[in-house]
C-alpha atoms as a PDB file:
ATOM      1  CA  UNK A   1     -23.331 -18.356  -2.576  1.00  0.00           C
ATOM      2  CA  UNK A   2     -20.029 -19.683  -2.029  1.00  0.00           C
ATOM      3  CA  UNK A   3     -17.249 -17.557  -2.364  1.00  0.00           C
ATOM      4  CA  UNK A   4     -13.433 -17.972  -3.291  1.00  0.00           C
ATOM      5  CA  UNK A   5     -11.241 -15.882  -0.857  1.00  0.00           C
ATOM      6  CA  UNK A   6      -7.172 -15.419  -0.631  1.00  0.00           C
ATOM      7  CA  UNK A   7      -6.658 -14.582   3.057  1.00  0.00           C
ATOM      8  CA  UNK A   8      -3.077 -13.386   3.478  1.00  0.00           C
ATOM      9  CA  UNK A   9      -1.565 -13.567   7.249  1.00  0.00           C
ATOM     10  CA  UNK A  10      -3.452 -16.200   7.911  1.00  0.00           C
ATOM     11  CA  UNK A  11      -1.651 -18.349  10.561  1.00  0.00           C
ATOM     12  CA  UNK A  12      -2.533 -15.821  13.796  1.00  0.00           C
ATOM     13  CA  UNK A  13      -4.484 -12.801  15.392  1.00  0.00           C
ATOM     14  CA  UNK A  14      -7.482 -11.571  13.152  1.00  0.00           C
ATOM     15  CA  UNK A  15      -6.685 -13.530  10.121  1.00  0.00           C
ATOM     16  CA  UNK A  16      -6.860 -16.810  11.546  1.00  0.00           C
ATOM     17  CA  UNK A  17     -10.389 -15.503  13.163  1.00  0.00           C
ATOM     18  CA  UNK A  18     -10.895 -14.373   9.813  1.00  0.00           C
ATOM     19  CA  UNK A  19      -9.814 -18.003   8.230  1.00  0.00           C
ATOM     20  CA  UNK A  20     -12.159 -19.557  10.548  1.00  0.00           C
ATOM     21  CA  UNK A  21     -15.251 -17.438  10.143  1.00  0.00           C
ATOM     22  CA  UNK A  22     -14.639 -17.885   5.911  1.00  0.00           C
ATOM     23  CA  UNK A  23     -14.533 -21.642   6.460  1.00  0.00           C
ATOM     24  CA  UNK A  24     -17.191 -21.754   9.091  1.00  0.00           C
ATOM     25  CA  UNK A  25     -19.453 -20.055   6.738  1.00  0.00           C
ATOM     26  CA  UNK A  26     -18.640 -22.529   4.466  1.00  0.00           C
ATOM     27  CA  UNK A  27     -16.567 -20.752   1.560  1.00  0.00           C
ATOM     28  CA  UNK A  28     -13.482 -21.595   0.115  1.00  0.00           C
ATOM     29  CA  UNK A  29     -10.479 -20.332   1.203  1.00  0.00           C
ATOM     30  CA  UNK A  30      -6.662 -19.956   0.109  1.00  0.00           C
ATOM     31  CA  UNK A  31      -4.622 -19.153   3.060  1.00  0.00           C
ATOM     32  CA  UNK A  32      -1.296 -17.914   3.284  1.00  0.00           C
ATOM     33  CA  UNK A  33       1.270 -17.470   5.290  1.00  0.00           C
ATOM     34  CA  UNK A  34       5.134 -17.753   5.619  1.00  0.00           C
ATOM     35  CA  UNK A  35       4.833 -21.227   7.379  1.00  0.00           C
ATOM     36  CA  UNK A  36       2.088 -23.726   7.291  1.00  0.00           C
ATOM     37  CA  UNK A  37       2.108 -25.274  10.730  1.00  0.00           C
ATOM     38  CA  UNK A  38       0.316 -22.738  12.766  1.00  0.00           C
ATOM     39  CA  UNK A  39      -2.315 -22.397  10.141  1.00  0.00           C
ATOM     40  CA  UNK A  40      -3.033 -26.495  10.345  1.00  0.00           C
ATOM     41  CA  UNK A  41      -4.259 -25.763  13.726  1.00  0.00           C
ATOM     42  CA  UNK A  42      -6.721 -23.050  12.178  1.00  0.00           C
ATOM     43  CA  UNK A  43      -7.776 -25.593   9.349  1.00  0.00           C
ATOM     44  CA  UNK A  44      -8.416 -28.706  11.532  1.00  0.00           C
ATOM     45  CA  UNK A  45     -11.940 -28.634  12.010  1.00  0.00           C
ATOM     46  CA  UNK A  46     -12.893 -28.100   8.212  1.00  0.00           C
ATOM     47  CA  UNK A  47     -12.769 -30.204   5.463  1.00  0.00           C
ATOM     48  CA  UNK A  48      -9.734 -30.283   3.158  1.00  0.00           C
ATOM     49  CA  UNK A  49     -11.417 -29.561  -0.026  1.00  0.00           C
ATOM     50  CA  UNK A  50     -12.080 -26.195   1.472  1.00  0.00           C
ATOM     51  CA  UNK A  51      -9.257 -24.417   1.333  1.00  0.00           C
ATOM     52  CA  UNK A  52      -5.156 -24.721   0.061  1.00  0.00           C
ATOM     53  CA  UNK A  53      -2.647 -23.933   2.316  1.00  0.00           C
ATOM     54  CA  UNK A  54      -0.236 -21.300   0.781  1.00  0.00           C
ATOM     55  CA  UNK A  55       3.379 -20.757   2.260  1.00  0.00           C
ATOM     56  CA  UNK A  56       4.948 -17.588   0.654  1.00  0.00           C
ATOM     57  CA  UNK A  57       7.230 -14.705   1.387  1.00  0.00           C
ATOM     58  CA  UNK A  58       5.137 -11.781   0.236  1.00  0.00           C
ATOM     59  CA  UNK A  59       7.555  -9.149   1.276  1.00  0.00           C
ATOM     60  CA  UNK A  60      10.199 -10.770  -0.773  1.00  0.00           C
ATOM     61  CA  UNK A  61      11.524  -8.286  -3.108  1.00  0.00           C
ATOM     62  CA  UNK A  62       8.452  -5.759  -4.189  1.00  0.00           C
ATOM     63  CA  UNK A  63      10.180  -3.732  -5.953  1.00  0.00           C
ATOM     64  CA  UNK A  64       8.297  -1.800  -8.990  1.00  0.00           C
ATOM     65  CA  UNK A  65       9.694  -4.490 -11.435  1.00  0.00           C
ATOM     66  CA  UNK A  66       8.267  -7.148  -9.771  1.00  0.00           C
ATOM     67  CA  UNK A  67       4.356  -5.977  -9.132  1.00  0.00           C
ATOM     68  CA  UNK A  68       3.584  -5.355 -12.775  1.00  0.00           C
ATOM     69  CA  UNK A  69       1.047  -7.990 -12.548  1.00  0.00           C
ATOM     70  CA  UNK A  70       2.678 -10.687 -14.775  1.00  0.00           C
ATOM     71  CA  UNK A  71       5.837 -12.101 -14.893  1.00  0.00           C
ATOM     72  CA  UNK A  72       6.719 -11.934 -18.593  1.00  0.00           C
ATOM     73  CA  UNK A  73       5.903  -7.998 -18.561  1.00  0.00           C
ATOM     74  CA  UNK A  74       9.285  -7.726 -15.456  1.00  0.00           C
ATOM     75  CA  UNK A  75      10.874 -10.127 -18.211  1.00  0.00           C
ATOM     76  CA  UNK A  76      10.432 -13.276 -16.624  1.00  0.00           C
ATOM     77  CA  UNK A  77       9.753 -12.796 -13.198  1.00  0.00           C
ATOM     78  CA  UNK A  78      12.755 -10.752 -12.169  1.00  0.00           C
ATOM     79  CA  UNK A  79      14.131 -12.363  -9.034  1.00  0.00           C
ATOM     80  CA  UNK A  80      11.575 -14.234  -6.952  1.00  0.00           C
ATOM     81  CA  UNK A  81       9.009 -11.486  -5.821  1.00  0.00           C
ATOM     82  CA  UNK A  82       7.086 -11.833  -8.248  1.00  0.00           C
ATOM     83  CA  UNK A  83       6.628 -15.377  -8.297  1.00  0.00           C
ATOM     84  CA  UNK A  84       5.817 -15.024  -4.123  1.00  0.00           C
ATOM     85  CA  UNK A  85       3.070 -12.686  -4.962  1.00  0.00           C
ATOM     86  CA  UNK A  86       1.621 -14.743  -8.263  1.00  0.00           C
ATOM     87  CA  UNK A  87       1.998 -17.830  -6.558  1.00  0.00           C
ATOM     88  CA  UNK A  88      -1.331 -18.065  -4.140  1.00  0.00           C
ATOM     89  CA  UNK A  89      -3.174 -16.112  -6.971  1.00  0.00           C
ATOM     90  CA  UNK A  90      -2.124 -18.601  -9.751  1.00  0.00           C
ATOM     91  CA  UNK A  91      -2.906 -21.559  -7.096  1.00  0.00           C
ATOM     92  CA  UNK A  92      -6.149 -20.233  -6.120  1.00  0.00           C
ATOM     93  CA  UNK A  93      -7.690 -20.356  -9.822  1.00  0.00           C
ATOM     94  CA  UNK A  94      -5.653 -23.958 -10.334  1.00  0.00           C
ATOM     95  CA  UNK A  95      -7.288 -25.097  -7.013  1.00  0.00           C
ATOM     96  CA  UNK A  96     -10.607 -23.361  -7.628  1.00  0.00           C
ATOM     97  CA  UNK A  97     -10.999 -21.654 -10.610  1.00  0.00           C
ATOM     98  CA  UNK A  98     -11.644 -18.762  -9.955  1.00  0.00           C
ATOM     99  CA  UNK A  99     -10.962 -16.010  -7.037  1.00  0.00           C
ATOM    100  CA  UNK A 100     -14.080 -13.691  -5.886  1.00  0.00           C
ATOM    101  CA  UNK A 101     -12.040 -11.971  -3.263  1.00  0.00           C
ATOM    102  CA  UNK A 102      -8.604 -10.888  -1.367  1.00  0.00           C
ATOM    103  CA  UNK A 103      -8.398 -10.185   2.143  1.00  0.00           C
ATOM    104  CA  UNK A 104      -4.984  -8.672   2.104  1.00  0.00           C
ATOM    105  CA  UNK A 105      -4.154  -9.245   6.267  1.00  0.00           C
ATOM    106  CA  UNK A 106      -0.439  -9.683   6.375  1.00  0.00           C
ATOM    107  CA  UNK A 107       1.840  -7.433   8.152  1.00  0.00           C
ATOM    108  CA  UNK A 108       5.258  -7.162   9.601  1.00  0.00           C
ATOM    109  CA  UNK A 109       5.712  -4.422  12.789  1.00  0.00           C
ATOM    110  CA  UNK A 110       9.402  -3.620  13.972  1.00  0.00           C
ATOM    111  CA  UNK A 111       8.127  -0.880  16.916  1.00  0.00           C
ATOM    112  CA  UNK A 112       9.958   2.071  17.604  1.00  0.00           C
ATOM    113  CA  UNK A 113       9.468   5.933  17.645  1.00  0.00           C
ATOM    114  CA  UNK A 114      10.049   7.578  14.678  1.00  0.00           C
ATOM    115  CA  UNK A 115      13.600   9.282  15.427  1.00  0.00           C
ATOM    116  CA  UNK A 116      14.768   5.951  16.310  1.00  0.00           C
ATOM    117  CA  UNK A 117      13.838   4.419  12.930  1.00  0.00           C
ATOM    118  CA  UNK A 118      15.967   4.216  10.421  1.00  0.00           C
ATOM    119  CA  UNK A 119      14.974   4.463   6.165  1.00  0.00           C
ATOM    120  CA  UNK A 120      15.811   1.261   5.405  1.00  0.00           C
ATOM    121  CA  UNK A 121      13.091   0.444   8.530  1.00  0.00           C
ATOM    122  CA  UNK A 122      10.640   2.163   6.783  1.00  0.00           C
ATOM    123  CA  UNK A 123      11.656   0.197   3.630  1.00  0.00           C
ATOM    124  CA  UNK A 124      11.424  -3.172   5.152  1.00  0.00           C
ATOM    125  CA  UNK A 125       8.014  -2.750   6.503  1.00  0.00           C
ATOM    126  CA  UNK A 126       6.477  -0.738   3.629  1.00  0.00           C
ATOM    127  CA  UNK A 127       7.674  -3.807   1.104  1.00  0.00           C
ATOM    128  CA  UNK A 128       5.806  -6.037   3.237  1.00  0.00           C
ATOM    129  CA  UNK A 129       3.134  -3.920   4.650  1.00  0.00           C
ATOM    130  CA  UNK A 130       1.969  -1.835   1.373  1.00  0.00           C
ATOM    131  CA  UNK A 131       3.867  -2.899  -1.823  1.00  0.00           C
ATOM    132  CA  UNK A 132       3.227  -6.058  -1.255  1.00  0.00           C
ATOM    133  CA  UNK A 133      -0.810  -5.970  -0.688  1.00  0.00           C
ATOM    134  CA  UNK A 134      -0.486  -3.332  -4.141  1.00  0.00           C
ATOM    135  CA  UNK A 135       1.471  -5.877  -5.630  1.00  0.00           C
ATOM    136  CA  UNK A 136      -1.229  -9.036  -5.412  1.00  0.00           C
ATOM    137  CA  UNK A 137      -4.314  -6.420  -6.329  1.00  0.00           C
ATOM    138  CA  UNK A 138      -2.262  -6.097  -9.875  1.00  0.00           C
ATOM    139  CA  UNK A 139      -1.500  -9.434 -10.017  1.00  0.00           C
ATOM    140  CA  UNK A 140      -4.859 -10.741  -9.305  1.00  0.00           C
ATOM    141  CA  UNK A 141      -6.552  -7.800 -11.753  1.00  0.00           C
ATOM    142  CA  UNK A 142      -4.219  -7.941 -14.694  1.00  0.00           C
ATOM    143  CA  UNK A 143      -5.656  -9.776 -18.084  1.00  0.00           C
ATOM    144  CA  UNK A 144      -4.337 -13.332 -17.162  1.00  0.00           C
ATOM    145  CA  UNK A 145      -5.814 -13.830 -14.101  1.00  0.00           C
ATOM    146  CA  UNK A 146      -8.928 -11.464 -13.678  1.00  0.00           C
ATOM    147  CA  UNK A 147     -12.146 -13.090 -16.097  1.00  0.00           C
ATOM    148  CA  UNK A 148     -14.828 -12.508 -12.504  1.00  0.00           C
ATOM    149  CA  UNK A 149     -16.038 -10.024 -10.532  1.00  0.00           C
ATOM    150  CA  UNK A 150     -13.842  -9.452  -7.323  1.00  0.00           C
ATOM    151  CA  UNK A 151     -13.977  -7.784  -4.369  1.00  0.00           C
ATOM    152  CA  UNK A 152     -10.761  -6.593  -2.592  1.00  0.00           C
ATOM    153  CA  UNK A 153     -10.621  -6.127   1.627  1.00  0.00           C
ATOM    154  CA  UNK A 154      -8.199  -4.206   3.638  1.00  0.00           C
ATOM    155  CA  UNK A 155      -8.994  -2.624   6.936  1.00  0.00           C
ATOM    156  CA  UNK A 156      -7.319   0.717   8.913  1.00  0.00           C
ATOM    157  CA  UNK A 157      -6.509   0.759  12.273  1.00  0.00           C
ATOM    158  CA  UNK A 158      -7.401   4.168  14.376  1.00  0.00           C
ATOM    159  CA  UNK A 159      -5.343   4.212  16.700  1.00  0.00           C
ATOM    160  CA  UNK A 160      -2.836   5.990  14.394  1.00  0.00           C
ATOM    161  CA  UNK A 161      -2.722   9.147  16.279  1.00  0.00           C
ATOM    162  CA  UNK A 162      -3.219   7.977  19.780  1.00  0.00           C
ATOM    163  CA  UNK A 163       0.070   7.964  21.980  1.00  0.00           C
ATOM    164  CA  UNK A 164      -0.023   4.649  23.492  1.00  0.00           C
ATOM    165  CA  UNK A 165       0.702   3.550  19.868  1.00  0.00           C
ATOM    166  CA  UNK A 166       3.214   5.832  19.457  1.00  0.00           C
ATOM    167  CA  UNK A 167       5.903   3.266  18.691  1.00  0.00           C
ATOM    168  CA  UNK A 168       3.859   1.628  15.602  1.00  0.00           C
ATOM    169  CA  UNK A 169       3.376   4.683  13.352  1.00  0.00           C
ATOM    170  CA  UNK A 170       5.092   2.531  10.263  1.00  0.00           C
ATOM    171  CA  UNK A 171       2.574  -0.233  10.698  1.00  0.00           C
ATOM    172  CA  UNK A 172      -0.213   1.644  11.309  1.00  0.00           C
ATOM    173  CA  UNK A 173       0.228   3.867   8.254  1.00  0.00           C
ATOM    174  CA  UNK A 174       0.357   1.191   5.432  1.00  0.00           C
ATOM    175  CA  UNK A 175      -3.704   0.543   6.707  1.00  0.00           C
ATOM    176  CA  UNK A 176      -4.500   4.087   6.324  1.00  0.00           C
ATOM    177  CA  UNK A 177      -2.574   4.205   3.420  1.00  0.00           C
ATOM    178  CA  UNK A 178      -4.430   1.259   2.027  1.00  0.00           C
ATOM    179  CA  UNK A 179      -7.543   2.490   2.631  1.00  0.00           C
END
């Protein structure tokens, strides 16, 4: 059966893999990214009814206000994060009409040890890295766009504890958290 899949981080690494494999395999795909060009590369092979090419910011502005899962509940969509987050959610059921799955792959890493990093670091990458994958899981469950069955993907890295990634703790703890 043919499924309906949002694929965030889509351009490089393991979600282009990812982007391919979904396409390969014949599903349908929304892919997004913060630019479009590197994932036309991805896309080439496969035909264009196949998937929609989505260019958003999903780190942009996740506060609380803005992940309620509906713009008119944050009383009307607060200042843009929102709309970055409902925007390859709302285009997936325009495109397709309906979404089966997420595959919530994005990610931002600014390396350093953990003395060296600053709080508004942390901030930076956990609004990209965390509140932003919680953000499109209440977007994509609430009441106006949730009417299917849905599956929702996000993987954890092990490394976590291992000292040759002793520089990455941020990024490596919004997969465990996520898990």
């Amino acid at each position: 059966m043919t499924k309906v899949i949002l694929l965030t981080g889509a351009s490089r690494g393991i979600g282009a893999s990812i982007a391919t494999y979904l396409l390969g395999q014949g599903h349908k795909a929304i892919l997004v990214s913060r630019s479009t060009s590197a994932m036309q590369s991805v896309t080439a092979p496969f035909p264009a009814e196949n998937y929609l090419l989505v260019t958003a910011d999903l780190g942009k502005d996740t506060t609380s206000s803005n992940i309620s899962g509906s713009s008119s509940s944050s009383g009307g969509g607060g200042d843009g994060g929102s709309e970055e987050l409902e925007k390859p959610v709302l285009a997936a059921i325009e495109r397709f009409g309906r979404l089966d799955g997420l595959v919530l792959n994005h990610g931002t890493l600014e390396a350093g040890r953990v003395a060296e990093m600053d709080v508004a670091c942390w901030k930076r990458q956990f609004d990209v890295n965390f509140f932003s994958c919680v953000g499109l899981v209440c977007i994509h469950t609430s009441p106006h766009a949730h009417t299917y069955s849905t599956h929702i993907f996000t993987y954890s890295l092990t490394p976590s504890f291992t000292p040759s990634y002793e520089h990455v703790h941020v990024y490596i703890c919004k997969k465990d958290l996520l898990i």
